[in-house]
Each structure stands twice: as C-alpha cells, then as structure tokens.
PDB file of N, CA and C in Angstrom:
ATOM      1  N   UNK A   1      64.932  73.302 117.878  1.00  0.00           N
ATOM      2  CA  UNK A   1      65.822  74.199 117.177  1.00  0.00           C
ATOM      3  C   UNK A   1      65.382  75.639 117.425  1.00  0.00           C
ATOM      4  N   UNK A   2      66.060  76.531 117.383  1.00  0.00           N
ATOM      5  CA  UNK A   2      66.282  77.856 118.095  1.00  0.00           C
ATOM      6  C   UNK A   2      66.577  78.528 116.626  1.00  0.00           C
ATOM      7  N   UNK A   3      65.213  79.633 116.354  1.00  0.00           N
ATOM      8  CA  UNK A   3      65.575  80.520 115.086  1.00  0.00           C
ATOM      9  C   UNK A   3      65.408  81.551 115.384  1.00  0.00           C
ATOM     10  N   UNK A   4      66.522  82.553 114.739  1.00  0.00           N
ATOM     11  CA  UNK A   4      66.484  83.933 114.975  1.00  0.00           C
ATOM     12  C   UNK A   4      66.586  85.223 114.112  1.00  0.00           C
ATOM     13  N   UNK A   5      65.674  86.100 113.993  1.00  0.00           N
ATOM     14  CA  UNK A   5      65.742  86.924 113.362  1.00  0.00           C
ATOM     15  C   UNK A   5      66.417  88.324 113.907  1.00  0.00           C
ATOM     16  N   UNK A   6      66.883  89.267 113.148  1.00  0.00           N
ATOM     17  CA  UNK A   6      67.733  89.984 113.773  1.00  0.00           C
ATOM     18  C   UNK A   6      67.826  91.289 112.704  1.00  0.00           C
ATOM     19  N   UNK A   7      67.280  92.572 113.785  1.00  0.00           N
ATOM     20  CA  UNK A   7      67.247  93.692 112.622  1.00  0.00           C
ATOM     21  C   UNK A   7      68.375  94.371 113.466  1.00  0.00           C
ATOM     22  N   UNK A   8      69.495  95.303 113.166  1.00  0.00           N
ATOM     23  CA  UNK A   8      69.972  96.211 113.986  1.00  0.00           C
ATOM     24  C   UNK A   8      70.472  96.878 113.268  1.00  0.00           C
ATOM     25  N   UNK A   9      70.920  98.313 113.945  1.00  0.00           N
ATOM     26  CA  UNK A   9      70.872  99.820 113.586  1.00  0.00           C
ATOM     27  C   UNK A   9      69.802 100.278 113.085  1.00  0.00           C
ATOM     28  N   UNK A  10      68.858 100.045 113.855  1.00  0.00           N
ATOM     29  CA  UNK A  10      67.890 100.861 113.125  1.00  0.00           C
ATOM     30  C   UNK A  10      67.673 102.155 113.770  1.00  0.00           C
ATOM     31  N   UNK A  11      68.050 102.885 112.356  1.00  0.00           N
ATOM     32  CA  UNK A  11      68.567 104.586 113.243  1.00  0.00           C
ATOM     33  C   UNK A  11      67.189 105.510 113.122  1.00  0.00           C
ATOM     34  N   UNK A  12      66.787 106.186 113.464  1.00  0.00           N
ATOM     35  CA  UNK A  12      65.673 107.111 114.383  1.00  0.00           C
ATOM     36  C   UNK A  12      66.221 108.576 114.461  1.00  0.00           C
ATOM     37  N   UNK A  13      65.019 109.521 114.308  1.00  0.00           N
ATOM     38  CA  UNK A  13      65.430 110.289 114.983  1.00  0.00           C
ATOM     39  C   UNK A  13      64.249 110.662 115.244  1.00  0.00           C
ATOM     40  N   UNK A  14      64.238 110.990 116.432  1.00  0.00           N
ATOM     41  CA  UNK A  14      62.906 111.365 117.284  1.00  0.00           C
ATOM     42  C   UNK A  14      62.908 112.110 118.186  1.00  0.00           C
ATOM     43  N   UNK A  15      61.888 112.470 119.317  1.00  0.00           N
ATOM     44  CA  UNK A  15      61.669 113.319 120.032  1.00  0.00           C
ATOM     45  C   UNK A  15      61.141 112.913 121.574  1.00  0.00           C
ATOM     46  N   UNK A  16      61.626 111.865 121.930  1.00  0.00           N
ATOM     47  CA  UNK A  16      61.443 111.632 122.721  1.00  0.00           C
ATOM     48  C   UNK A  16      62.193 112.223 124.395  1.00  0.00           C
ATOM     49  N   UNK A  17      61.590 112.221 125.584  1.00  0.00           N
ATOM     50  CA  UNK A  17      62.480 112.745 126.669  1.00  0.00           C
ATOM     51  C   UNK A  17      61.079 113.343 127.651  1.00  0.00           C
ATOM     52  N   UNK A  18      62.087 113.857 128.912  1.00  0.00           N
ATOM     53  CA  UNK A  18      60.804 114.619 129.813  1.00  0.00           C
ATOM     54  C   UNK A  18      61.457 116.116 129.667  1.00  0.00           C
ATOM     55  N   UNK A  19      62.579 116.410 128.966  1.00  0.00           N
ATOM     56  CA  UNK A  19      62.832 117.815 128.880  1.00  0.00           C
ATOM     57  C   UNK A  19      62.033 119.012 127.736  1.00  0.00           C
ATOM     58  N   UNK A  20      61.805 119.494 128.044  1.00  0.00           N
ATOM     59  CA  UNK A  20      60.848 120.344 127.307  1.00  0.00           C
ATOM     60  C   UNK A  20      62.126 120.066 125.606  1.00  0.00           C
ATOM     61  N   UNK A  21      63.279 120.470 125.974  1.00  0.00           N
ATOM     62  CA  UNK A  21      64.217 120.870 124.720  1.00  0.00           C
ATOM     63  C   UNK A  21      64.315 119.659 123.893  1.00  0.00           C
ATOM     64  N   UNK A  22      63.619 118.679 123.993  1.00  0.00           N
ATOM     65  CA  UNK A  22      64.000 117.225 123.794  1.00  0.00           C
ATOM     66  C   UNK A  22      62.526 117.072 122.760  1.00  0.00           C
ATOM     67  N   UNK A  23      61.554 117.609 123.385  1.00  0.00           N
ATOM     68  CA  UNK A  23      60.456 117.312 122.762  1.00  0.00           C
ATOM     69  C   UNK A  23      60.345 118.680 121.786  1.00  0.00           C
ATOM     70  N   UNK A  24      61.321 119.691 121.196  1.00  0.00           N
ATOM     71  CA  UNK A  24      61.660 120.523 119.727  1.00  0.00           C
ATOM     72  C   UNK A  24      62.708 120.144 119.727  1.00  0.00           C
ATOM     73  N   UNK A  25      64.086 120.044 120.143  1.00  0.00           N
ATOM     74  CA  UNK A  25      65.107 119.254 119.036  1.00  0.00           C
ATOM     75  C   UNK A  25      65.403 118.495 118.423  1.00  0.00           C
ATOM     76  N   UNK A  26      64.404 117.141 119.043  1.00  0.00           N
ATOM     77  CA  UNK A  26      64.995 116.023 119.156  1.00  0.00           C
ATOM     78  C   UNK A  26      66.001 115.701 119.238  1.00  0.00           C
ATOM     79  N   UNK A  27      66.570 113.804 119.095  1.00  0.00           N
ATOM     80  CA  UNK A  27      67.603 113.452 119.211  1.00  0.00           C
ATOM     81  C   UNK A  27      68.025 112.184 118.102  1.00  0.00           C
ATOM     82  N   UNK A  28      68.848 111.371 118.036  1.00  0.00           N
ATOM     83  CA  UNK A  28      69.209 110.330 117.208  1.00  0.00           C
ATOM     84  C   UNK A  28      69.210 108.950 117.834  1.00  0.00           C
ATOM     85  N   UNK A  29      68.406 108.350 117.683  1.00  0.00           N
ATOM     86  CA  UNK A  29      68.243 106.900 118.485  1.00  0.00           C
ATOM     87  C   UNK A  29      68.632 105.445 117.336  1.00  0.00           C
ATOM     88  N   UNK A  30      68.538 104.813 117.925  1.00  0.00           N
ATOM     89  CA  UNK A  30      69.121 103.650 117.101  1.00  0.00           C
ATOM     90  C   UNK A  30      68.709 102.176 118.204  1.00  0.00           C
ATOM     91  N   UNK A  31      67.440 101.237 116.983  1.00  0.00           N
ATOM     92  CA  UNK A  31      66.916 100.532 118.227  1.00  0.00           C
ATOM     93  C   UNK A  31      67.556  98.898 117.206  1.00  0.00           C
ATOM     94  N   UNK A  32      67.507  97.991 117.953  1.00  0.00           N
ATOM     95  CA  UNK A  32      67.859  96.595 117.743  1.00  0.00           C
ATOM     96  C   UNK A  32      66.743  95.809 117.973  1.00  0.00           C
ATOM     97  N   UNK A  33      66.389  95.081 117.250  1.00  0.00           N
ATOM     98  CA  UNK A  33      65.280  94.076 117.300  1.00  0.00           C
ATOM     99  C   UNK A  33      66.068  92.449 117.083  1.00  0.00           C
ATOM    100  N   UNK A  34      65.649  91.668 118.048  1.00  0.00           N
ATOM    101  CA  UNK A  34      65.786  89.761 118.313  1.00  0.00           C
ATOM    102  C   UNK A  34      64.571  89.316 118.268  1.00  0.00           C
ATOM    103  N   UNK A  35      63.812  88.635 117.724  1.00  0.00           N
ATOM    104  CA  UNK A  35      62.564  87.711 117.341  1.00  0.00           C
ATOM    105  C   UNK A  35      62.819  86.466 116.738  1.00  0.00           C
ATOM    106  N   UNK A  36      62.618  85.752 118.135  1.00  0.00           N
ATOM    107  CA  UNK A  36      62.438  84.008 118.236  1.00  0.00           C
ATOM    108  C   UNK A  36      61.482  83.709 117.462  1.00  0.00           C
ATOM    109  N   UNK A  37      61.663  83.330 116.661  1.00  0.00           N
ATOM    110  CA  UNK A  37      60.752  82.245 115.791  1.00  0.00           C
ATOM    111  C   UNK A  37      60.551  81.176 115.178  1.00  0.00           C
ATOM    112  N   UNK A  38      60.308  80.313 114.856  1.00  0.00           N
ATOM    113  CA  UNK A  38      60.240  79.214 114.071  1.00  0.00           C
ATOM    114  C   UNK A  38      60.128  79.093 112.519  1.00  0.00           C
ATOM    115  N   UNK A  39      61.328  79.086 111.374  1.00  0.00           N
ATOM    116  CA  UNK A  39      61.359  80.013 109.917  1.00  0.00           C
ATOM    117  C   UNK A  39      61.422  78.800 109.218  1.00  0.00           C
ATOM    118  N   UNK A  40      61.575  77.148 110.001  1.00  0.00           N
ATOM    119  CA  UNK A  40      61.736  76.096 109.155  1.00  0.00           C
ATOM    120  C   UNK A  40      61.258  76.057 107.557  1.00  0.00           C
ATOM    121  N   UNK A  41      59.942  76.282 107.984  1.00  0.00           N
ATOM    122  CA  UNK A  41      59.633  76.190 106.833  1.00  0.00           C
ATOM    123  C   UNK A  41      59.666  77.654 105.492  1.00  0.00           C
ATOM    124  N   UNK A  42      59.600  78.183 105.992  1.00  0.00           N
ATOM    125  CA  UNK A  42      60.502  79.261 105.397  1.00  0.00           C
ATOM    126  C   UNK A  42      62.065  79.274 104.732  1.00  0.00           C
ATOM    127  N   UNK A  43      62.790  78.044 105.616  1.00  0.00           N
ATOM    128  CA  UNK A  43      63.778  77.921 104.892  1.00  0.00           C
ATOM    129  C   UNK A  43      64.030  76.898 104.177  1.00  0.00           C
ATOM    130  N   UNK A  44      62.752  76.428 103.908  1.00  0.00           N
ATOM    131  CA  UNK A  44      62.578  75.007 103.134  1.00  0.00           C
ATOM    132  C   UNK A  44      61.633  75.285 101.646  1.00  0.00           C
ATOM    133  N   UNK A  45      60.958  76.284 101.669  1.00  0.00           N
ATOM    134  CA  UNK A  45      60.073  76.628 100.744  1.00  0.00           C
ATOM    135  C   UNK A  45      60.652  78.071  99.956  1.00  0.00           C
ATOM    136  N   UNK A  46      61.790  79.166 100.884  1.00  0.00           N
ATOM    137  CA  UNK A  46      61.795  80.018 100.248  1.00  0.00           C
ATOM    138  C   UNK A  46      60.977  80.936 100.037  1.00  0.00           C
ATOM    139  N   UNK A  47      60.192  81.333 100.702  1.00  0.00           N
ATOM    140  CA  UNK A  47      58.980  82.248 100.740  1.00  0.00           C
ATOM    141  C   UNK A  47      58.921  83.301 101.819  1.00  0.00           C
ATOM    142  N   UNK A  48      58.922  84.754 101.458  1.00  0.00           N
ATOM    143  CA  UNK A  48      58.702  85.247 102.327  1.00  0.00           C
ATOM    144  C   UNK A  48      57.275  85.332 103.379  1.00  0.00           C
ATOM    145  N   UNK A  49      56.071  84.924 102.874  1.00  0.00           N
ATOM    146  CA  UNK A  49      54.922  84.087 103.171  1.00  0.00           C
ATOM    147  C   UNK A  49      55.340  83.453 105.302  1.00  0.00           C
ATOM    148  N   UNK A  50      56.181  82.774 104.806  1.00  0.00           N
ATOM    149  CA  UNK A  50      56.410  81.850 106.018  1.00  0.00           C
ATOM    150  C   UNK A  50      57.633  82.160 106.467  1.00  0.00           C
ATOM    151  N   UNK A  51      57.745  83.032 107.000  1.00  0.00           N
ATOM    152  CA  UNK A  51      58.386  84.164 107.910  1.00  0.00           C
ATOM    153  C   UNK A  51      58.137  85.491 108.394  1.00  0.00           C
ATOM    154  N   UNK A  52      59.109  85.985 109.631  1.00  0.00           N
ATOM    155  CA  UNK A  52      58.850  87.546 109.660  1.00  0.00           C
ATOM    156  C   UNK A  52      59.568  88.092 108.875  1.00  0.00           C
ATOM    157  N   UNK A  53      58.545  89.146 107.999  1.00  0.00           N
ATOM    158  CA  UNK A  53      59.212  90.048 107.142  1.00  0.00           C
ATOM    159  C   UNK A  53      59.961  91.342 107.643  1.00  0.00           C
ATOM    160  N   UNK A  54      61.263  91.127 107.465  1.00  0.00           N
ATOM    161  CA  UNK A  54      62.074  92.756 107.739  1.00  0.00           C
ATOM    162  C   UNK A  54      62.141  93.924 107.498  1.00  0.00           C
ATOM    163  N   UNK A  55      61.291  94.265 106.336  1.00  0.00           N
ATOM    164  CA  UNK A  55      60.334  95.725 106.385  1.00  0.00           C
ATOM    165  C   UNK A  55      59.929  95.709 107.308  1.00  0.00           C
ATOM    166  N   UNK A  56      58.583  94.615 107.650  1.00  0.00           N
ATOM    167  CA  UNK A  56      57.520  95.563 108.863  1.00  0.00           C
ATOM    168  C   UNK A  56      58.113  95.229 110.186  1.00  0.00           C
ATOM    169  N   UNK A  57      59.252  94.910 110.192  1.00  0.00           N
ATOM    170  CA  UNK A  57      59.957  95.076 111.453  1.00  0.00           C
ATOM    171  C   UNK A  57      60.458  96.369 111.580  1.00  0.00           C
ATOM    172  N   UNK A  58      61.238  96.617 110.708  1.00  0.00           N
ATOM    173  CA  UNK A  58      61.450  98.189 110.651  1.00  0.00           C
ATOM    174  C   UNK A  58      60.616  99.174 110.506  1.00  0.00           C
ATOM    175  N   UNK A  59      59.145  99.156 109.883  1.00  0.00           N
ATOM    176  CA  UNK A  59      58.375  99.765 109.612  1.00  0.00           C
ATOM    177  C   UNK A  59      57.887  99.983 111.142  1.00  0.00           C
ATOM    178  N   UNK A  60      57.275  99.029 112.240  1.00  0.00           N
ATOM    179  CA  UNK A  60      57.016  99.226 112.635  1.00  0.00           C
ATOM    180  C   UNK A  60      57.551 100.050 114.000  1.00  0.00           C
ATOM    181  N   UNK A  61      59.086  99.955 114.003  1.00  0.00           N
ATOM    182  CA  UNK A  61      59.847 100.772 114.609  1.00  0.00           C
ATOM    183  C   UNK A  61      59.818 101.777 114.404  1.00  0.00           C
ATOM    184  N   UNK A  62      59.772 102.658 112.942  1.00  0.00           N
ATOM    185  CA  UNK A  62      59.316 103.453 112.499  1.00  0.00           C
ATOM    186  C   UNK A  62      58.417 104.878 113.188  1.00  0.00           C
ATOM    187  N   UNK A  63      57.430 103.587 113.036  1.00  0.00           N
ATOM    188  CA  UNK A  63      56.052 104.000 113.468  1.00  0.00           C
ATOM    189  C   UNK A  63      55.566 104.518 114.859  1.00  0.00           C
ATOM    190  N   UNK A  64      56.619 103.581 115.386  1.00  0.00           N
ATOM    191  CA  UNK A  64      56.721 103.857 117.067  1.00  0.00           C
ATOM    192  C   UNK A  64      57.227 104.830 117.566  1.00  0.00           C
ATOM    193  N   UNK A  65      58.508 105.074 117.188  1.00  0.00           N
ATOM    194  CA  UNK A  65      59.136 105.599 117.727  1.00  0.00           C
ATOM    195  C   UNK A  65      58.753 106.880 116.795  1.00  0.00           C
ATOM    196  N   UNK A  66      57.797 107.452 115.754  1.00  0.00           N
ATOM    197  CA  UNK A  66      57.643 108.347 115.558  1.00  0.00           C
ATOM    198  C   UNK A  66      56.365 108.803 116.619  1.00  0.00           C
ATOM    199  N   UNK A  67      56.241 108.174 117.425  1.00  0.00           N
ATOM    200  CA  UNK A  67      54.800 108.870 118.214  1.00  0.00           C
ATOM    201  C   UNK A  67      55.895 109.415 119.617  1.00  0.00           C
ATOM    202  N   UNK A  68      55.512 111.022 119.625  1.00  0.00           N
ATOM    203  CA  UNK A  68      56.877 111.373 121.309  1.00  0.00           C
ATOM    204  C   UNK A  68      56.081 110.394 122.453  1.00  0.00           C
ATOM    205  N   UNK A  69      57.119 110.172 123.288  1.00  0.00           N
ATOM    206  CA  UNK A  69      57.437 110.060 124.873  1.00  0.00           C
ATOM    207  C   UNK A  69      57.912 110.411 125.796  1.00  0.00           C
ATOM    208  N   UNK A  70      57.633 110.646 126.884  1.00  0.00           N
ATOM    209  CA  UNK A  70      58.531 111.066 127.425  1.00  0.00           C
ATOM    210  C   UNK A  70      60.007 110.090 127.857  1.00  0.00           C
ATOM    211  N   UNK A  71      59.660 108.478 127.870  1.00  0.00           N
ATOM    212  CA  UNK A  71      60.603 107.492 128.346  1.00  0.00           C
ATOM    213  C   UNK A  71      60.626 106.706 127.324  1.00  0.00           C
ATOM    214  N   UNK A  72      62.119 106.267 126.811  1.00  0.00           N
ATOM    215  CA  UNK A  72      62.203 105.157 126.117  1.00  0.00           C
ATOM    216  C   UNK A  72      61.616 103.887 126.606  1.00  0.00           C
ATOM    217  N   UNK A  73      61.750 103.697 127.729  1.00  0.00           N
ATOM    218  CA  UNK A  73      60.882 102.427 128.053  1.00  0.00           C
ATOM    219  C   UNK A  73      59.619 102.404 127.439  1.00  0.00           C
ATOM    220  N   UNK A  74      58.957 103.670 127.379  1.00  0.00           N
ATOM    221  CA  UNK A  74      57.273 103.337 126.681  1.00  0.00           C
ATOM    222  C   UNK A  74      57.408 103.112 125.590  1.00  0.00           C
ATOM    223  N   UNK A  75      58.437 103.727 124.541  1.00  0.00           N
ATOM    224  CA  UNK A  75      58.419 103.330 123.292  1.00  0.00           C
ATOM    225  C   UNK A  75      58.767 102.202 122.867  1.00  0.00           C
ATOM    226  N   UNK A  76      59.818 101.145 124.096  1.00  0.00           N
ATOM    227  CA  UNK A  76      60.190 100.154 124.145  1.00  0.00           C
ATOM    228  C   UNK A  76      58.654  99.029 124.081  1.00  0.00           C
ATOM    229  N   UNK A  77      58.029  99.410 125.350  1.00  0.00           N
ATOM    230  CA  UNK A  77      57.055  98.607 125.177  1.00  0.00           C
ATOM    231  C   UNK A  77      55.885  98.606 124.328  1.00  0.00           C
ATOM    232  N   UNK A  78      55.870  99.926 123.830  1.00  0.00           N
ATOM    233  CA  UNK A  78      54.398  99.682 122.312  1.00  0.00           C
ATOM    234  C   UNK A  78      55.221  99.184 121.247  1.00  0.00           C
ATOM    235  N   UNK A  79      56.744  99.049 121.262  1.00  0.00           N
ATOM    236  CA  UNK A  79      56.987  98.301 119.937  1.00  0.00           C
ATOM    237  C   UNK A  79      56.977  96.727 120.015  1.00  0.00           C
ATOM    238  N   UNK A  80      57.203  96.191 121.720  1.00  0.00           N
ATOM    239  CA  UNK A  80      57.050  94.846 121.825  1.00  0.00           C
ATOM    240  C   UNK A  80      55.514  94.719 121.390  1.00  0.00           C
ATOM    241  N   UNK A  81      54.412  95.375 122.236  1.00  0.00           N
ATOM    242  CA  UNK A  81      53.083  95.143 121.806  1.00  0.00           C
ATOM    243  C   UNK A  81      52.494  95.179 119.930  1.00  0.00           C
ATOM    244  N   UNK A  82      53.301  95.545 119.474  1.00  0.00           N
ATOM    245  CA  UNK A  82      53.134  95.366 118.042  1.00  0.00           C
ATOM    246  C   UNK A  82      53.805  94.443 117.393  1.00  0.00           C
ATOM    247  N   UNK A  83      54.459  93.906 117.737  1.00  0.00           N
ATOM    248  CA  UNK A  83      55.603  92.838 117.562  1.00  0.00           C
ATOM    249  C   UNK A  83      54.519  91.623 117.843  1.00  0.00           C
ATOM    250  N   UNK A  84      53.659  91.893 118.835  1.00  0.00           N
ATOM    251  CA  UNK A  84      53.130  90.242 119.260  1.00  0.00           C
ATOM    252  C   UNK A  84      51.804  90.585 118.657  1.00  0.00           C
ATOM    253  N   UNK A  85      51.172  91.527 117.982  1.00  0.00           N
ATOM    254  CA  UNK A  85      50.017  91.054 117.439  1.00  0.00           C
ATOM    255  C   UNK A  85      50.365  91.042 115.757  1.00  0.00           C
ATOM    256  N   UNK A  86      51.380  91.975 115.491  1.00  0.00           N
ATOM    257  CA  UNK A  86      51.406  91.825 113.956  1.00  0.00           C
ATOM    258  C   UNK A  86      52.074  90.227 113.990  1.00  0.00           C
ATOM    259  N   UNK A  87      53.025  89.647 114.555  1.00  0.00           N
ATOM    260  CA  UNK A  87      53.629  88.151 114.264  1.00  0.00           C
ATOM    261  C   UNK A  87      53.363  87.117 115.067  1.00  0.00           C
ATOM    262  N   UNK A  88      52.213  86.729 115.003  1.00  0.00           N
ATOM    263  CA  UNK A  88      51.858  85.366 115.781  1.00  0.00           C
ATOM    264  C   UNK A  88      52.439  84.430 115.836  1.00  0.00           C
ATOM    265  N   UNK A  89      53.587  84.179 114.641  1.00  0.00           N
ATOM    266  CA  UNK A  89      54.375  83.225 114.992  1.00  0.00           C
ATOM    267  C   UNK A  89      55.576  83.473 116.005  1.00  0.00           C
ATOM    268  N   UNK A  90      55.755  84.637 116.711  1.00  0.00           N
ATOM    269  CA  UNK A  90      56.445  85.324 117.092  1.00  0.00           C
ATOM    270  C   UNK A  90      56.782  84.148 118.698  1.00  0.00           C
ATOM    271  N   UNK A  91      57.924  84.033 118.767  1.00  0.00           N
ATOM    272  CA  UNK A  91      58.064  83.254 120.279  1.00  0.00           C
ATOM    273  C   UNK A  91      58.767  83.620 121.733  1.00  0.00           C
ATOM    274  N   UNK A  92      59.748  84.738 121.053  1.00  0.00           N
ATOM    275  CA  UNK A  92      60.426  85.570 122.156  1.00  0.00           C
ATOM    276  C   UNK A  92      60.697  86.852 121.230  1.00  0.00           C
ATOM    277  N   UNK A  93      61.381  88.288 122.545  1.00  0.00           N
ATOM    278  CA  UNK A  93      61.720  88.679 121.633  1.00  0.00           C
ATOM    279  C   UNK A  93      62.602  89.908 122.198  1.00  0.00           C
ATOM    280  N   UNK A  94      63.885  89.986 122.117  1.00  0.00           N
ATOM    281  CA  UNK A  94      64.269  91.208 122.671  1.00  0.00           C
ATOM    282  C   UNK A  94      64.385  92.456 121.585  1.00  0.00           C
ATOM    283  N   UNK A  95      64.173  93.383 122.082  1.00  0.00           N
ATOM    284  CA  UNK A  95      64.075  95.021 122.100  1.00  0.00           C
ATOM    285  C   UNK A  95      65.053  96.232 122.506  1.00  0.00           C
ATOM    286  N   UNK A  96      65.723  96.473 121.617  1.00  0.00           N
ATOM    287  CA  UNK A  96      66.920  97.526 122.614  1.00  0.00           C
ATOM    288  C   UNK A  96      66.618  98.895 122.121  1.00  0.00           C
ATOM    289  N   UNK A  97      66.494 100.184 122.974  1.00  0.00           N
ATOM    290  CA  UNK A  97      66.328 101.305 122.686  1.00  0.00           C
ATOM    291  C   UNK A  97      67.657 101.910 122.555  1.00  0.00           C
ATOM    292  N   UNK A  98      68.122 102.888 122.364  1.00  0.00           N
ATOM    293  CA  UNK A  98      69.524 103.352 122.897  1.00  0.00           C
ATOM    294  C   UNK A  98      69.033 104.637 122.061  1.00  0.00           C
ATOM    295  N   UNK A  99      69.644 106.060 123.149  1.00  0.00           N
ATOM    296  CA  UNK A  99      69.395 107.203 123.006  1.00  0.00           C
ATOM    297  C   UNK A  99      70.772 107.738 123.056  1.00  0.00           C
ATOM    298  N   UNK A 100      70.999 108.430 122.170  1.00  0.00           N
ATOM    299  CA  UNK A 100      72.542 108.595 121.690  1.00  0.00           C
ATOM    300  C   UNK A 100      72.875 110.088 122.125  1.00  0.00           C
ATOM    301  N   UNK A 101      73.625 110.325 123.121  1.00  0.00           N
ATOM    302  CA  UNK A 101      73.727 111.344 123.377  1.00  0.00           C
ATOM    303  C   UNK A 101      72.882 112.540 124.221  1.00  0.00           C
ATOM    304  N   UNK A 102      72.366 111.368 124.953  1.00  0.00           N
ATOM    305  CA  UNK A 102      71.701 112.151 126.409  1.00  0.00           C
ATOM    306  C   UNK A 102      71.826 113.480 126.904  1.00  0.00           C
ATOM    307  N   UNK A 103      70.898 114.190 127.530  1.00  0.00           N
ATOM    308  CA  UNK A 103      71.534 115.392 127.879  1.00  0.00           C
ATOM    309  C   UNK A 103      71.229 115.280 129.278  1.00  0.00           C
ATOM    310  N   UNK A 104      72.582 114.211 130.114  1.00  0.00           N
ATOM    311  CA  UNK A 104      72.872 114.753 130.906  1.00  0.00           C
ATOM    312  C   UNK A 104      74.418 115.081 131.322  1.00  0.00           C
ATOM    313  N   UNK A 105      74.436 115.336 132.390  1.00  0.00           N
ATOM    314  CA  UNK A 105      75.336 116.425 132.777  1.00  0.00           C
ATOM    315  C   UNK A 105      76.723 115.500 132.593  1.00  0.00           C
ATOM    316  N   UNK A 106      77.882 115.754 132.086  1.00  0.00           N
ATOM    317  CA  UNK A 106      79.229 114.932 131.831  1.00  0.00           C
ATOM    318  C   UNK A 106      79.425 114.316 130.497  1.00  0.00           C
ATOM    319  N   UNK A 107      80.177 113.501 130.678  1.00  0.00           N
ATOM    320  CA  UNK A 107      80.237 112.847 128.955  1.00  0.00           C
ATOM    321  C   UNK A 107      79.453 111.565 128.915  1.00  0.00           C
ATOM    322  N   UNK A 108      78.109 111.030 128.023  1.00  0.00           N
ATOM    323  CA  UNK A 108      77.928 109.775 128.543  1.00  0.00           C
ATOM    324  C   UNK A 108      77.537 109.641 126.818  1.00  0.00           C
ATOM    325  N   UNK A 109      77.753 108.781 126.230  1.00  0.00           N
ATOM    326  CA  UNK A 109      77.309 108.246 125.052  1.00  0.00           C
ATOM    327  C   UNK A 109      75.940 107.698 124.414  1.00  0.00           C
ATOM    328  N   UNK A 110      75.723 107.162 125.641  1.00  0.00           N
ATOM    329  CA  UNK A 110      74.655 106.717 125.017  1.00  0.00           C
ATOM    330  C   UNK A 110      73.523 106.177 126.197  1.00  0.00           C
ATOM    331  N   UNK A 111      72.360 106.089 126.705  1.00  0.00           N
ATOM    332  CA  UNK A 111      71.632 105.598 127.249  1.00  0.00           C
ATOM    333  C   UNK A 111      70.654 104.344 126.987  1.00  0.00           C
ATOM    334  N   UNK A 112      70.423 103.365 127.425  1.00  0.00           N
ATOM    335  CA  UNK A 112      69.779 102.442 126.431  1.00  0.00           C
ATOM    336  C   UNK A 112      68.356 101.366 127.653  1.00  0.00           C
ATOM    337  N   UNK A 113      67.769 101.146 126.733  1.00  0.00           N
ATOM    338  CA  UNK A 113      66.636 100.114 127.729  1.00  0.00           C
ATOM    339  C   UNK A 113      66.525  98.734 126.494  1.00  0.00           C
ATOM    340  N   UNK A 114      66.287  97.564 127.601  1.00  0.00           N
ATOM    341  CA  UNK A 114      66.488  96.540 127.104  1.00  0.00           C
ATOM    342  C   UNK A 114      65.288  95.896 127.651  1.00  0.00           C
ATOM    343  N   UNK A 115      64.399  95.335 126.553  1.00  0.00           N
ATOM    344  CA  UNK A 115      63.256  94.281 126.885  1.00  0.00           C
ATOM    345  C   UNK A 115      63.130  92.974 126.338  1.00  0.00           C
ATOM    346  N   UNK A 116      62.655  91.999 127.206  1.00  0.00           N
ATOM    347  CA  UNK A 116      63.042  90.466 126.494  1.00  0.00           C
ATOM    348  C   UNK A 116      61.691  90.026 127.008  1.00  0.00           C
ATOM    349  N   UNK A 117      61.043  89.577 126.377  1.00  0.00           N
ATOM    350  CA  UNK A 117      59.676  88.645 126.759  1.00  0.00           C
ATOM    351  C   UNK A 117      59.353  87.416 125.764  1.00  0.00           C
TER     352      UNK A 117
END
C-alpha cells in the first residue's frame, strides 16, 4: 500500500537568485512537498506520534528557504536533505520550488524545479 502525505502552497518569500536585485528585494515563492510513507499505523491508533507531522514539514521549508541562494535547485536540495534525516520513516519524496515571477526578460509566470528521490 502506497501512503501519501502532501503539504502545498507553501508560500515564501525570500531572497533567493544570482542577481544582485534579487538578493535586496526579494521575491514570492511557493514550494509543494510529496512524502511517501508508511502512516498505517497512524491511521489505526490516531496519533500524531506515528506519522509525519505537518508543522515540521512546513517549518522546515521555512527554515530553508530562509537561508539566500543563489539557485532554487540548492534550496531544493537542503530541503530534501532535511526531509531524510528529520523523517526516517520517510520513503520517497518529491519537492517543487516555483519562483513566481522571474526577472526575466518577457512575460513568464513562474519558474519552478522539481526533485523526486
């Protein structure tokens, strides 16, 4: 059996980029978290105990994405790396960044990086 946890919109605003104007204006990001896990018993006992808790999923997005970068990909990957030591029960897990309103040149909405391990 296949269990899934699922945080999304989690909205940001941060400072991430390689443009100098990016790292004092910042921008508005909004990341999505998927974490495979196994909650059986969690949904048999009712306990938050025996599951991932959805605060420190968000918390730790938080946390991440409050440290600058220059690339969403890096922030992508220190939030997977916290993902696999804070939840050992943890079994897969995708990661979506999305940077809302890019500054580049034309109309583009949104930019985004996607990680699955």
């Amino acid at each position: 059996m296949k269990h899934l946890i699922e945080v999304s919109g989690i909205e940001v605003f941060a400072y991430h980029g390689c443009m100098e104007e990016e790292s004092r204006l910042g921008g508005k990001y909004i990341v999505d978290i998927q974490l495979e896990t196994n909650f059986q018993k969690a949904a048999e006992t009712d306990e938050l105990i025996d599951t991932i808790d959805y605060v420190e999923i968000r918390q730790i997005v938080v946390e991440e994405m409050a440290i600058r970068s220059k690339l969403i990909e890096h922030v992508g990957h220190r939030i997977l790396q916290r993902f696999q030591k804070a939840f050992p029960v943890l079994h897969r897990s995708r990661i979506k960044v999305r940077k809302l309103n890019p500054p580049i040149e034309g109309v583009v909405k949104e930019v985004a990086i996607v990680i699955e391990a």
